[in-house]
Protein backbone atom coordinates (compact mmCIF):
# COMPACT_ATOMS: atom_id res chain seq x y z
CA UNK A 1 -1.49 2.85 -18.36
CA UNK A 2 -0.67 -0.58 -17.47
CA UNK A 3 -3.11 -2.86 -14.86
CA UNK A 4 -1.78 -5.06 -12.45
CA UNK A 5 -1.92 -8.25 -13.39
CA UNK A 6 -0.58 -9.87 -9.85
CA UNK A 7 -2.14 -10.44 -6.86
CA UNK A 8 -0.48 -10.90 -3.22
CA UNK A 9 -2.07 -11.86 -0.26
CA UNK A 10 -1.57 -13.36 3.09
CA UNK A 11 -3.14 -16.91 3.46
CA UNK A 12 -1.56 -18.07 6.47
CA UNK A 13 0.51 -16.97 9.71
CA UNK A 14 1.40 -20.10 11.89
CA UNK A 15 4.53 -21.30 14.18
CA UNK A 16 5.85 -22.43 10.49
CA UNK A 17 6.07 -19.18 8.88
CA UNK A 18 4.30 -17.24 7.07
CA UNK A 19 2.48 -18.23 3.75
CA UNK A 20 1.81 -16.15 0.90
CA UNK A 21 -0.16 -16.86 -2.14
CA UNK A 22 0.92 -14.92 -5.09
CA UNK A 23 -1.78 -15.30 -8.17
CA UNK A 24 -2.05 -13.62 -12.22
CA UNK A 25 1.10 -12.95 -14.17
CA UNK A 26 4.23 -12.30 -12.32
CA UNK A 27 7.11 -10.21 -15.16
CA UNK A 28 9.20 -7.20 -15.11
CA UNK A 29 5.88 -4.81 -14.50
CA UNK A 30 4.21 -7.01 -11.50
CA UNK A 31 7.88 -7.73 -10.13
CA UNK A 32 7.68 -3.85 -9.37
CA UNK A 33 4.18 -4.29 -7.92
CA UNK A 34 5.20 -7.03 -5.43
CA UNK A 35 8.55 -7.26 -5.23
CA UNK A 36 8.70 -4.40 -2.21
CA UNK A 37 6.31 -6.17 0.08
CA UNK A 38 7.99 -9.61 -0.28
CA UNK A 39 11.42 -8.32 0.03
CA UNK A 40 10.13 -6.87 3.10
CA UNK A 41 7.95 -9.85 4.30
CA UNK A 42 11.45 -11.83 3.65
CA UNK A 43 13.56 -9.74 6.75
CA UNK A 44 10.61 -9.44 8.89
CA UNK A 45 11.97 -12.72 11.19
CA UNK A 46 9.95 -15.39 9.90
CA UNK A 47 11.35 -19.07 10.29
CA UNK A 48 9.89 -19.27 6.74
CA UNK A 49 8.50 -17.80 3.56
CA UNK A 50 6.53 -19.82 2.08
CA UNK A 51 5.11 -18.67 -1.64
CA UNK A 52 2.12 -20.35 -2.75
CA UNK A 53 2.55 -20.46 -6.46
CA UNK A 54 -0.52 -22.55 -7.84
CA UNK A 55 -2.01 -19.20 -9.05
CA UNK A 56 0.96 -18.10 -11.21
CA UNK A 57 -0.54 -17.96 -15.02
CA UNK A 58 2.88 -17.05 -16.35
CA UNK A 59 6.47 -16.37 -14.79
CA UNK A 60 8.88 -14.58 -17.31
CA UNK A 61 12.59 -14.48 -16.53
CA UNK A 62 12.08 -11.27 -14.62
CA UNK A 63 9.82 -13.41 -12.39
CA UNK A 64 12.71 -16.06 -11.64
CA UNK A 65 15.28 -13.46 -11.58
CA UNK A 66 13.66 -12.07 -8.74
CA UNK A 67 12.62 -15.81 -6.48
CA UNK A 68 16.11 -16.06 -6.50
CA UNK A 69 17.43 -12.81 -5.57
CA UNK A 70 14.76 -12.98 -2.84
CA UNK A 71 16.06 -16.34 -1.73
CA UNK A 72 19.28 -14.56 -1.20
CA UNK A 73 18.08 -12.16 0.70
CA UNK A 74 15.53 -14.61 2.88
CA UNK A 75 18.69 -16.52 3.65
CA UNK A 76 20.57 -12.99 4.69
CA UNK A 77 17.89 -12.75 6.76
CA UNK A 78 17.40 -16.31 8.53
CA UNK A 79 14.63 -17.10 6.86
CA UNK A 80 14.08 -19.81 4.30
CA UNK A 81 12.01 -19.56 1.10
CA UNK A 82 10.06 -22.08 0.09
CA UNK A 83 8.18 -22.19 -3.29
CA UNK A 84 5.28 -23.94 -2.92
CA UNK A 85 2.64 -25.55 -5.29
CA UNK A 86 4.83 -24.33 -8.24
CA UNK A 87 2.89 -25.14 -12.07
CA UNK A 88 4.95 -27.00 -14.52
CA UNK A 89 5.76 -24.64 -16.70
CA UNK A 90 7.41 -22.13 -14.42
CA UNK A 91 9.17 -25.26 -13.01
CA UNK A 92 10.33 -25.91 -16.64
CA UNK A 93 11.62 -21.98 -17.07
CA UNK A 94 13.26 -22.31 -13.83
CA UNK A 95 15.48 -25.21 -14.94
CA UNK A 96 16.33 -24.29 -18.25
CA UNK A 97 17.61 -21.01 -16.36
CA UNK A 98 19.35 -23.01 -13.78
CA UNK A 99 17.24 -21.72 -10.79
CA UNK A 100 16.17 -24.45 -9.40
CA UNK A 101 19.48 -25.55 -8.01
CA UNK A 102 19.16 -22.77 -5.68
CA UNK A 103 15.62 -22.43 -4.83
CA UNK A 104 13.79 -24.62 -2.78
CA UNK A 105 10.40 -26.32 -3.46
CA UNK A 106 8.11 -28.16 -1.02
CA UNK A 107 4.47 -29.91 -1.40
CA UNK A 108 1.48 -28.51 0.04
């Protein structure tokens, strides 16, 4: 039996959007843990998604894989994701996968 090593909770819910902190170790498993609840959270009307990263202690391809397929689907929706507070290492996996061409990142 695996644990869940991903955490997801709501830290703010302004006239800007809605913020989201997402914390622990986000790969294939946790993807299936949160993935649901943001894809939802991402077609709910929101000007904006915003996905507070600083807690991410590891992103695996699965993890990227899935910011961008839920940027897709933001955008779908007429809402904009915005990765926020991203650490330098998943910022490093993103470009080497080319991700961060689509994705967009803002400063806290």
């Amino acid at each position: 039996m695996r644990t869940t090593l991903i955490d997801l909770k709501t830290v703010a819910r302004d006239d800007r959007g809605l913020r989201i902190a997402l914390a622990g170790e986000l790969d294939f498993y946790t993807v299936e843990h949160v993935g649901p609840r943001l894809r939802e959270l991402a077609e709910s009307g929101h000007r904006n998604l915003i996905l507070d990263l600083r807690g991410l202690s590891f992103c695996d391809s699965a993890g990227i894989d899935f910011f961008t397929r839920l940027n897709h689907r933001s955008r779908a929706a007429g809402t904009r994701l915005l990765l926020c507070d991203v650490p330098p290492q998943v910022i490093k996996s993103m470009r080497v996968l080319a991700a961060d061409r689509d994705l967009q990142f803002v400063v806290s």
